[in-house]
C-alpha atoms as a PDB file:
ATOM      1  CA  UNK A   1      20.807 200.224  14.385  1.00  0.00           C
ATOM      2  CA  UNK A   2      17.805 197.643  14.448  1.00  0.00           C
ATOM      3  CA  UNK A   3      17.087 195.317  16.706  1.00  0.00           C
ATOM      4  CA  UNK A   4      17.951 192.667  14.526  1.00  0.00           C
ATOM      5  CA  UNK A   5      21.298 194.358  13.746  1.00  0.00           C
ATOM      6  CA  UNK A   6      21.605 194.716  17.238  1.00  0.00           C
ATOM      7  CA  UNK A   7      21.123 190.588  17.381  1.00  0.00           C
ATOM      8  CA  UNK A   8      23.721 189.983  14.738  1.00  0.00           C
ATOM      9  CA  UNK A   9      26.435 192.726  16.106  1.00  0.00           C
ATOM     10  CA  UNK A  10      26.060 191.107  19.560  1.00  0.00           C
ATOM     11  CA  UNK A  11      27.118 187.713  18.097  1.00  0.00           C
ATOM     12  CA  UNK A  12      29.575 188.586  15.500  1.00  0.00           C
ATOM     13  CA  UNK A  13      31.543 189.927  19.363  1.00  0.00           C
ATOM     14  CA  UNK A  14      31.143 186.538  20.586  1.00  0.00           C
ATOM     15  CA  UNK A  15      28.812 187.770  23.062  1.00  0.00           C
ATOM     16  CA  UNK A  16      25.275 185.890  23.619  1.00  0.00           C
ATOM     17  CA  UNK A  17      21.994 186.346  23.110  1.00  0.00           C
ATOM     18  CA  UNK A  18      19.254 185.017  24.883  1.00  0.00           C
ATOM     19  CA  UNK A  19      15.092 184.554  24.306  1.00  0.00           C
ATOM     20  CA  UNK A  20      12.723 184.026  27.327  1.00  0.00           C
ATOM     21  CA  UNK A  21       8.630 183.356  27.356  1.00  0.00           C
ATOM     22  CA  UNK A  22       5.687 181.846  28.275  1.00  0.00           C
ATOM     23  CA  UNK A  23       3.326 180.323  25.945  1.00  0.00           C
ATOM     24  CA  UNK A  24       0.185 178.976  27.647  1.00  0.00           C
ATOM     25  CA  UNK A  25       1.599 176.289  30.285  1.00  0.00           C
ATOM     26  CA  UNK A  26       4.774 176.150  28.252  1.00  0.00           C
ATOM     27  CA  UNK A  27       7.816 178.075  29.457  1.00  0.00           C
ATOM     28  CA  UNK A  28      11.015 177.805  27.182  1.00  0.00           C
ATOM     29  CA  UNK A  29      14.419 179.450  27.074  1.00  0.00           C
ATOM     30  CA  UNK A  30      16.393 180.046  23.740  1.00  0.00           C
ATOM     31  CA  UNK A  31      20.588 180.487  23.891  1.00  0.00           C
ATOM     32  CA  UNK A  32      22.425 181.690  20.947  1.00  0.00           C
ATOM     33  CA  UNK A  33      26.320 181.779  21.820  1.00  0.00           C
ATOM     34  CA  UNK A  34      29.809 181.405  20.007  1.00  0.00           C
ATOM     35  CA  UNK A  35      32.126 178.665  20.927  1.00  0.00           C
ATOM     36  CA  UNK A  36      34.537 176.595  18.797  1.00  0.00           C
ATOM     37  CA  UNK A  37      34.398 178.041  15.876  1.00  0.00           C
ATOM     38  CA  UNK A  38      30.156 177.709  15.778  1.00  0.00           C
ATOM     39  CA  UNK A  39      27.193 179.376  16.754  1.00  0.00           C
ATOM     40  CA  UNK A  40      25.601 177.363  19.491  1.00  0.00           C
ATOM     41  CA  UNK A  41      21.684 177.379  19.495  1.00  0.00           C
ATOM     42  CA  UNK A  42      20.046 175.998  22.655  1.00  0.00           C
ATOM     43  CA  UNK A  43      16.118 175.497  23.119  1.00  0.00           C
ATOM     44  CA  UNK A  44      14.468 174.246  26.539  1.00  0.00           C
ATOM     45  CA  UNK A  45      10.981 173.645  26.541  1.00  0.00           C
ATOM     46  CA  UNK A  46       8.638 172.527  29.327  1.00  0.00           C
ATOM     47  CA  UNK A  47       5.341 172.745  31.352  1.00  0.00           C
ATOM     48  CA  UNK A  48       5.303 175.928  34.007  1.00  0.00           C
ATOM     49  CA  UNK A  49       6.731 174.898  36.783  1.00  0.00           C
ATOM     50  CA  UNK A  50       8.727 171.783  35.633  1.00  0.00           C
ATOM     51  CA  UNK A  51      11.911 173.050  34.615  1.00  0.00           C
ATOM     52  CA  UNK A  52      13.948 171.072  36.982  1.00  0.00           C
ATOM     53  CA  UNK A  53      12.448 167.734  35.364  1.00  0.00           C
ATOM     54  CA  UNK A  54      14.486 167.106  32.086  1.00  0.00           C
ATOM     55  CA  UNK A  55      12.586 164.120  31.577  1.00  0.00           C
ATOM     56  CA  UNK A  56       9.319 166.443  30.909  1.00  0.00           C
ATOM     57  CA  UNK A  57      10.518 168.989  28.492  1.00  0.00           C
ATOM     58  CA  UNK A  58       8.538 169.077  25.529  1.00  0.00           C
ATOM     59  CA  UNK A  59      11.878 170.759  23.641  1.00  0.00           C
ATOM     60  CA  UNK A  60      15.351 170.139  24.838  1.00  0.00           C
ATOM     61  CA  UNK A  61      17.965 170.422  22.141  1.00  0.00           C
ATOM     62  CA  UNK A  62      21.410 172.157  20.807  1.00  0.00           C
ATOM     63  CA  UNK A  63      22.279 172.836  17.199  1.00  0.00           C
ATOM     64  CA  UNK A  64      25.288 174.051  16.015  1.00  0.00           C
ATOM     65  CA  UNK A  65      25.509 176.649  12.984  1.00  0.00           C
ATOM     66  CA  UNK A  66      28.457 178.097  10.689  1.00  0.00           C
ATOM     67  CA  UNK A  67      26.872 181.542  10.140  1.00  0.00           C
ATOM     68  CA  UNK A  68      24.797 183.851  11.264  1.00  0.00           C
ATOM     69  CA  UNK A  69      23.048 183.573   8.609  1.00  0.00           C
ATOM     70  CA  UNK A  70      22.246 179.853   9.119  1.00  0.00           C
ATOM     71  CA  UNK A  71      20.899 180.718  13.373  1.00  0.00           C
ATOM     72  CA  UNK A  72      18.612 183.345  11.243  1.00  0.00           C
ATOM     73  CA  UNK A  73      16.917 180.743   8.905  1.00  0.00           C
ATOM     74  CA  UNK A  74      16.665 178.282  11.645  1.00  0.00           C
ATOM     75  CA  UNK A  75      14.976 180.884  13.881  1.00  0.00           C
ATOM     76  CA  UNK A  76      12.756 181.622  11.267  1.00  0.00           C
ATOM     77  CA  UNK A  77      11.497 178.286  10.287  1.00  0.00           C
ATOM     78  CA  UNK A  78      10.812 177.818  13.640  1.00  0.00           C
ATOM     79  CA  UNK A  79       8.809 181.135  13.391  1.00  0.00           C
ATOM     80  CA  UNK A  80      11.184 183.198  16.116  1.00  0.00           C
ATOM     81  CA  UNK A  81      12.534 186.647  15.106  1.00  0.00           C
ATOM     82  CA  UNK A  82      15.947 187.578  16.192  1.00  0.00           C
ATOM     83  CA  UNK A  83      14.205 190.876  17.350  1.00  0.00           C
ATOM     84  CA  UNK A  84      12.773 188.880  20.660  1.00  0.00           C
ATOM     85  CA  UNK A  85      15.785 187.996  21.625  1.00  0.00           C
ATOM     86  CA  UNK A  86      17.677 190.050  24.866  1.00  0.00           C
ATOM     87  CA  UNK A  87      21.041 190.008  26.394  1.00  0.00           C
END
């Protein structure tokens, strides 16, 4: 099983999945979860060190999807492979 399979089995068993890193200054934190009949996308976004200041993230947003298929398109026009994500 690929990591990307891997990505998709964990969600289709309503279990999350979850994408940390650091990009120059920039720390963010992606969520992908199941709730309600949707698949829940969360992004956070902010300078190192200011996590605790909403008012500073540079990303801060949640999206709702009706597939799988749908997270997987979003993630990849925002250039993110489902293969960097953890649990």
């Amino acid at each position: 099983m690929t990591t990307e399979d891997k990505f998709i089995n964990r969600l289709q068993n309503r279990r999350p999945v979850v994408y940390k890193y650091k990009d120059g200054e920039l720390v963010g934190q992606v969520n992908i979860w199941f709730h309600l009949d949707k698949y829940n996308c969360s992004w956070e976004e902010c300078r190192d060190g200011d996590q605790y200041n909403e008012d500073s993230y540079t990303r801060d947003f949640v999206r709702e999807f009706d597939s799988i298929d749908d997270v997987i398109e979003f993630l990849r026009t925002e250039n993110l492979s489902p293969t960097v994500f953890g649990w």
